[in-house]
PDB file of N, CA and C in Angstrom:
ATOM      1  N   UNK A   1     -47.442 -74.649  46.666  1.00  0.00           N
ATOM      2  CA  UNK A   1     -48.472 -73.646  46.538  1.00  0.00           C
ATOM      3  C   UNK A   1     -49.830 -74.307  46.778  1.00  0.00           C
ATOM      4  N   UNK A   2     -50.707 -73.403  47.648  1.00  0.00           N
ATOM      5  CA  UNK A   2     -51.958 -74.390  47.990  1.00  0.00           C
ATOM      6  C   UNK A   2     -52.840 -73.382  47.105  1.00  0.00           C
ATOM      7  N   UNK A   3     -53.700 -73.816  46.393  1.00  0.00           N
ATOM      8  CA  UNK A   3     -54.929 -73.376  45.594  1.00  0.00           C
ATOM      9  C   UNK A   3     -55.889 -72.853  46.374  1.00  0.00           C
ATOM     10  N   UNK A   4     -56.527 -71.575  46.017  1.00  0.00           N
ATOM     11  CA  UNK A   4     -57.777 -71.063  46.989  1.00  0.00           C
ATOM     12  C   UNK A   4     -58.827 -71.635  46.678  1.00  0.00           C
ATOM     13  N   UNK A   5     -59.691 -72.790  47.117  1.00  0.00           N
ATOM     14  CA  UNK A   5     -61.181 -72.692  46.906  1.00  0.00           C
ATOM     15  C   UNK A   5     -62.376 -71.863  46.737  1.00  0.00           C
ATOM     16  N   UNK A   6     -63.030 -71.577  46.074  1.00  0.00           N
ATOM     17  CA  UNK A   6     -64.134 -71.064  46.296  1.00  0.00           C
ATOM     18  C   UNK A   6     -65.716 -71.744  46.655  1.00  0.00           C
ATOM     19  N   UNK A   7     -66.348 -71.739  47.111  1.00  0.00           N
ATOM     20  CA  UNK A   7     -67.459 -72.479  47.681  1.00  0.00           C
ATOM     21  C   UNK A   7     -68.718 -71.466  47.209  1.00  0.00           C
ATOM     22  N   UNK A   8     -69.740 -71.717  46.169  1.00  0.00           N
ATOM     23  CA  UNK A   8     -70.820 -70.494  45.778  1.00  0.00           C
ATOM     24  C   UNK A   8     -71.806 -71.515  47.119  1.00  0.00           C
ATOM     25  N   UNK A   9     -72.307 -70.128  47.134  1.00  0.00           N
ATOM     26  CA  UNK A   9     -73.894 -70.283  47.925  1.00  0.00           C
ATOM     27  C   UNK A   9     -73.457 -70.671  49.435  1.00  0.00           C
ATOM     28  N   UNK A  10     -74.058 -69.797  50.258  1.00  0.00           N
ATOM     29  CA  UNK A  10     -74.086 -70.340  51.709  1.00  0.00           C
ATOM     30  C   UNK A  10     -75.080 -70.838  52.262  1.00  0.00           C
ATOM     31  N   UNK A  11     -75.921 -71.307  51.710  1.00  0.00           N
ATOM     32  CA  UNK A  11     -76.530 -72.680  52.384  1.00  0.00           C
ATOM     33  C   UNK A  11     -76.233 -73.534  53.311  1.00  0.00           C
ATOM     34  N   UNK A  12     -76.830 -74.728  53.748  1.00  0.00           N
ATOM     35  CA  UNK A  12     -76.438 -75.408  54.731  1.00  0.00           C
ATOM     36  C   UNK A  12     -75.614 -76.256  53.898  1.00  0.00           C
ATOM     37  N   UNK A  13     -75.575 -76.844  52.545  1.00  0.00           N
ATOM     38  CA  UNK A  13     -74.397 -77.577  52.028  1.00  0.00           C
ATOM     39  C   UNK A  13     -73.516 -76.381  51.607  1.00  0.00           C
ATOM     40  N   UNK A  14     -73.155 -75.517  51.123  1.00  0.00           N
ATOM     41  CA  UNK A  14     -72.204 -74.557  51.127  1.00  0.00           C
ATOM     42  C   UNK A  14     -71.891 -74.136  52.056  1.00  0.00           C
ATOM     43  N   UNK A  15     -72.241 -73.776  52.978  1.00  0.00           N
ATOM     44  CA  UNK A  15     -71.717 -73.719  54.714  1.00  0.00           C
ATOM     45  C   UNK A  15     -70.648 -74.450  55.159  1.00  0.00           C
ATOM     46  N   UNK A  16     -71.367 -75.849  55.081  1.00  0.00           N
ATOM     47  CA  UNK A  16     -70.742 -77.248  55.873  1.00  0.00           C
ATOM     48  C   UNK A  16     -69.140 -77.439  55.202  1.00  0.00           C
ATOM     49  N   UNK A  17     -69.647 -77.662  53.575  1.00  0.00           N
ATOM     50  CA  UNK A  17     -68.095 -77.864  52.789  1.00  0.00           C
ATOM     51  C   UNK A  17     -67.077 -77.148  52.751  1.00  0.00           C
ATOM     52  N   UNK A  18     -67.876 -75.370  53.401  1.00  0.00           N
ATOM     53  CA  UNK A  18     -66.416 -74.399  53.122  1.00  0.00           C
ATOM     54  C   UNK A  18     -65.965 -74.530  54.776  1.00  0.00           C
ATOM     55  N   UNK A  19     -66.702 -75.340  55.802  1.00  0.00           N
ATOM     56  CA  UNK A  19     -66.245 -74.534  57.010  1.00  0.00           C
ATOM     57  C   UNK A  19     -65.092 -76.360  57.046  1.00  0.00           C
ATOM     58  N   UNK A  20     -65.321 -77.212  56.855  1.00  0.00           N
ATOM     59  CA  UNK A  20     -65.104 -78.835  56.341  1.00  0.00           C
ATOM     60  C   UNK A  20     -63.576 -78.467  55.551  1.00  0.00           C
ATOM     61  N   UNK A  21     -63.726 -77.719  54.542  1.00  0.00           N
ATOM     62  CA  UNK A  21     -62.038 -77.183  53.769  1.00  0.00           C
ATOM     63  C   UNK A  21     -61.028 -76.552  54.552  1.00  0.00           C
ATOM     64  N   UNK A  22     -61.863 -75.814  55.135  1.00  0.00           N
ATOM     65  CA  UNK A  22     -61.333 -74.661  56.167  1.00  0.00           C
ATOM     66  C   UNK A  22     -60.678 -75.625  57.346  1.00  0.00           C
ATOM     67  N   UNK A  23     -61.027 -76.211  57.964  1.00  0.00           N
ATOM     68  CA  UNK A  23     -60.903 -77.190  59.129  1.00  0.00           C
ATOM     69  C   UNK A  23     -59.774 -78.208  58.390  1.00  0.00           C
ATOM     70  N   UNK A  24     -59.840 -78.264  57.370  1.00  0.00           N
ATOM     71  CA  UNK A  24     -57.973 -79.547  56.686  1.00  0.00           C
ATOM     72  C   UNK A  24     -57.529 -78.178  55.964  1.00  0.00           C
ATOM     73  N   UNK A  25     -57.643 -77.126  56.712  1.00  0.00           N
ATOM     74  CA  UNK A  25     -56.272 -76.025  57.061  1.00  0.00           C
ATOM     75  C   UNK A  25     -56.316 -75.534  54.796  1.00  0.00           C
ATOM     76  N   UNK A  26     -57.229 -75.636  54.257  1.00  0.00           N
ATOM     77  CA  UNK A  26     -57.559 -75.340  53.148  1.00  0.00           C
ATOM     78  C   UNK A  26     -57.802 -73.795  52.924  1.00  0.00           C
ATOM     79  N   UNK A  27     -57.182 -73.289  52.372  1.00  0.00           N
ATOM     80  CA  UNK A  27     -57.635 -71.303  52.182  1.00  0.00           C
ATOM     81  C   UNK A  27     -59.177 -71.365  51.338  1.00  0.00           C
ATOM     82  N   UNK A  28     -60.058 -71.160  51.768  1.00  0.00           N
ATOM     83  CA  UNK A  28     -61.455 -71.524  51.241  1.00  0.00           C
ATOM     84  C   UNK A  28     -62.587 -69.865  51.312  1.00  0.00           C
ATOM     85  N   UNK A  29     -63.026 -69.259  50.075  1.00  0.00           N
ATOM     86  CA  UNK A  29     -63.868 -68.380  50.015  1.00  0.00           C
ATOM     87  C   UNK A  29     -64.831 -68.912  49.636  1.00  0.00           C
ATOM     88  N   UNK A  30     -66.208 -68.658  50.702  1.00  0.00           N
ATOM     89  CA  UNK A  30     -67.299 -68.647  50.541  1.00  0.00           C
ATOM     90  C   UNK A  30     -67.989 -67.430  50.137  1.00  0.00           C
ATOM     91  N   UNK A  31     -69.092 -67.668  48.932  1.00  0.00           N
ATOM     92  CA  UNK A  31     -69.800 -67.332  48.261  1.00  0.00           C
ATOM     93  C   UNK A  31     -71.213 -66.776  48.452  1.00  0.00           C
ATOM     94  N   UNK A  32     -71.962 -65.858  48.494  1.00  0.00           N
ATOM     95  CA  UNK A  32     -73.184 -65.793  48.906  1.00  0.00           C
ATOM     96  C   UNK A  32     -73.909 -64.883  47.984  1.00  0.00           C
ATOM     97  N   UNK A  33     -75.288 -64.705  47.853  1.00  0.00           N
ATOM     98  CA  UNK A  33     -76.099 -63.709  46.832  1.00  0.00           C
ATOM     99  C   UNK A  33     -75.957 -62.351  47.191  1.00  0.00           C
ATOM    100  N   UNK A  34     -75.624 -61.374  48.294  1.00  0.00           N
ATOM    101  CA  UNK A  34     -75.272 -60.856  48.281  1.00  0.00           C
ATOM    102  C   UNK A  34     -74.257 -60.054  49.284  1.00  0.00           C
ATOM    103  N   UNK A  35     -73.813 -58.652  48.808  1.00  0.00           N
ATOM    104  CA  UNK A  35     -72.653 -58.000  49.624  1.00  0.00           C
ATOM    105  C   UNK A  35     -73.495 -57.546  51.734  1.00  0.00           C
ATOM    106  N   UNK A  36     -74.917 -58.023  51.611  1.00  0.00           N
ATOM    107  CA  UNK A  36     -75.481 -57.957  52.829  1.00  0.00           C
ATOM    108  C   UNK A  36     -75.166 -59.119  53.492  1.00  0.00           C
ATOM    109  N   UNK A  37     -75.412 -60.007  53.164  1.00  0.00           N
ATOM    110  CA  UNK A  37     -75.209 -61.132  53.625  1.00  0.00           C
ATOM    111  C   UNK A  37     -73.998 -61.827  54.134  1.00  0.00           C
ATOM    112  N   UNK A  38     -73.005 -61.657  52.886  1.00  0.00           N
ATOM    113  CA  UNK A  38     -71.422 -61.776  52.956  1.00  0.00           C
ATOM    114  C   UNK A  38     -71.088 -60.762  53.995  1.00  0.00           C
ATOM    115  N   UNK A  39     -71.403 -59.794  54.884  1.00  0.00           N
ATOM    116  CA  UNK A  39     -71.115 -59.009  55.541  1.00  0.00           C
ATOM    117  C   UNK A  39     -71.687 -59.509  56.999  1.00  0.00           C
ATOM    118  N   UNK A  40     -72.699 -59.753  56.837  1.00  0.00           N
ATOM    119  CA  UNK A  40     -73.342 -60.681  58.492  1.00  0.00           C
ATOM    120  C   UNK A  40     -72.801 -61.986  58.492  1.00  0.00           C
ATOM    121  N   UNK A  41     -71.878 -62.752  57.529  1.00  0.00           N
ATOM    122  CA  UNK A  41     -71.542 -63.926  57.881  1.00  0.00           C
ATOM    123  C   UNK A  41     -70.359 -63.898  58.757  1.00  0.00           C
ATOM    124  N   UNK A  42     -69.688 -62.852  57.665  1.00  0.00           N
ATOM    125  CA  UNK A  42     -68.117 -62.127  57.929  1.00  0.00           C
ATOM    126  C   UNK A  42     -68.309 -61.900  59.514  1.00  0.00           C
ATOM    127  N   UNK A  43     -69.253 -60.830  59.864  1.00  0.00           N
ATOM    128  CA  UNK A  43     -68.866 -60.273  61.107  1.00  0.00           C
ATOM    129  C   UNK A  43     -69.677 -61.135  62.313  1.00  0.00           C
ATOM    130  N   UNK A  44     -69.864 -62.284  61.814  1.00  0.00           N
ATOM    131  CA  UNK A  44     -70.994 -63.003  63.037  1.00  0.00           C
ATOM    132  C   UNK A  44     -69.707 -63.840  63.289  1.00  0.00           C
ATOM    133  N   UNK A  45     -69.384 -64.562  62.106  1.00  0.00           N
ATOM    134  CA  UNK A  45     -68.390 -65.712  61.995  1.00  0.00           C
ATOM    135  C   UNK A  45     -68.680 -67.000  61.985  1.00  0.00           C
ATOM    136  N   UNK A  46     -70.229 -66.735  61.800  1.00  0.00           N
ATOM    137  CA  UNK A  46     -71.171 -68.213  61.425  1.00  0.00           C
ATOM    138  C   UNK A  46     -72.806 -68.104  61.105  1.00  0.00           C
ATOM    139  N   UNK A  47     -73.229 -69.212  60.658  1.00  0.00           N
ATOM    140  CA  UNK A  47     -74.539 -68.819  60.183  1.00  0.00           C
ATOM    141  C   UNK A  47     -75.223 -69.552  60.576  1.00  0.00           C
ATOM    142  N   UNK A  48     -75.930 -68.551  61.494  1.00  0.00           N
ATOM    143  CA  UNK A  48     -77.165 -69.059  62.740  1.00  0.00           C
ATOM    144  C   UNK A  48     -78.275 -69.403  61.890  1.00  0.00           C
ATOM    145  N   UNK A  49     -78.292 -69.349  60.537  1.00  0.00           N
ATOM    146  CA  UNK A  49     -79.658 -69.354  60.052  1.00  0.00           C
ATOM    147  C   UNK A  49     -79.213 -71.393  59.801  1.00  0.00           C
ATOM    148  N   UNK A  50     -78.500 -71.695  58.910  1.00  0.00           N
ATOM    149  CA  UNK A  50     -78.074 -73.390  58.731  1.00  0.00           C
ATOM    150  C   UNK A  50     -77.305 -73.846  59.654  1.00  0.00           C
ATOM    151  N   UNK A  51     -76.595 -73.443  59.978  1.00  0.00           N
ATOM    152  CA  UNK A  51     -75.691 -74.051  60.752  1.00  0.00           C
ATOM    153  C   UNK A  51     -74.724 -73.237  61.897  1.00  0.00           C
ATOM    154  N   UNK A  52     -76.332 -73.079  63.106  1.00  0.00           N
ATOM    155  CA  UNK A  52     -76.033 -72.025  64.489  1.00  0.00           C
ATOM    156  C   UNK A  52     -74.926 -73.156  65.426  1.00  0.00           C
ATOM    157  N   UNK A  53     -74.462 -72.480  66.173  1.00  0.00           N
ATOM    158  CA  UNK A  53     -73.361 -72.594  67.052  1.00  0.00           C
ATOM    159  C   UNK A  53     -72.148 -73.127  66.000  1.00  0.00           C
ATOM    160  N   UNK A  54     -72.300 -73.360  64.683  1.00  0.00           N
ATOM    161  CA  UNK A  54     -70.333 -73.427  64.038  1.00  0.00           C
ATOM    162  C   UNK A  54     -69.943 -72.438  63.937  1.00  0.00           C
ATOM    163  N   UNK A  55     -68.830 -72.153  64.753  1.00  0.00           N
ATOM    164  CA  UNK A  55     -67.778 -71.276  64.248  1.00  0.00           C
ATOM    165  C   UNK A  55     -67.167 -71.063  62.940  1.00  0.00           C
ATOM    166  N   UNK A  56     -66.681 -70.156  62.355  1.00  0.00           N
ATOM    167  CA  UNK A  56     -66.185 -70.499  60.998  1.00  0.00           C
ATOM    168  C   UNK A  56     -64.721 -70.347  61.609  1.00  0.00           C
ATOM    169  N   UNK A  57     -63.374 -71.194  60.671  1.00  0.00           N
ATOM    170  CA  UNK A  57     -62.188 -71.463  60.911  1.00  0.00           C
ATOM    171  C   UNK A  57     -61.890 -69.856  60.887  1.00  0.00           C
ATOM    172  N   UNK A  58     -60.330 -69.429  61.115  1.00  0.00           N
ATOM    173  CA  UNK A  58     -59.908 -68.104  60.677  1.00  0.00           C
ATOM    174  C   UNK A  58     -59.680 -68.427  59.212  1.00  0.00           C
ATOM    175  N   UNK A  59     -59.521 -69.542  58.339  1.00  0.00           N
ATOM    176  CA  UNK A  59     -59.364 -69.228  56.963  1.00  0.00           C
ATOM    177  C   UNK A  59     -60.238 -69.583  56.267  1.00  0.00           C
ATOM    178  N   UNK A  60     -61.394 -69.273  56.985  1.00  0.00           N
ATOM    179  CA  UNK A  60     -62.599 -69.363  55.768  1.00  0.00           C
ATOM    180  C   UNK A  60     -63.088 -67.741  55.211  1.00  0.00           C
ATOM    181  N   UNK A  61     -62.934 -67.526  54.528  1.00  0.00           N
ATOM    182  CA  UNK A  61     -63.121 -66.332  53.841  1.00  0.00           C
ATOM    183  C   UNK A  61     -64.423 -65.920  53.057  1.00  0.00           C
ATOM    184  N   UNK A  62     -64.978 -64.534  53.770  1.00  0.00           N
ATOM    185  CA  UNK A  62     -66.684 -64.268  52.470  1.00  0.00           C
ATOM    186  C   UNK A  62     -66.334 -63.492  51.535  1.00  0.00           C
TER     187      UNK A  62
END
């Protein structure tokens, strides 16, 4: 059984570590202040504001 991570805050260090979990194939939910935000990360699939051109894995989760 693999444990889900959670990662608070999407920042550029909350960014890096959940997309970093995600990438050693880790089930990882990232965290953010709010349901606006968690919704433009979701549907962009990365965050141009810290960290433009990363893709997020398919199992990184907002």
């Amino acid at each position: 059984m693999t444990d889900q991570i959670g990662v608070i805050g999407a920042g550029a260090w909350g960014t890096t570590l959940a997309v970093l979990l995600a990438d050693a194939q880790r089930p990882v939910s990232l965290w953010t202040h709010s349901p606006e935000a968690a919704e433009r990360l979701a549907h962009a699939r990365t965050n141009e504001r810290y960290l433009p051109g990363v893709v997020f894995p398919p199992n990184l989760r907002m």
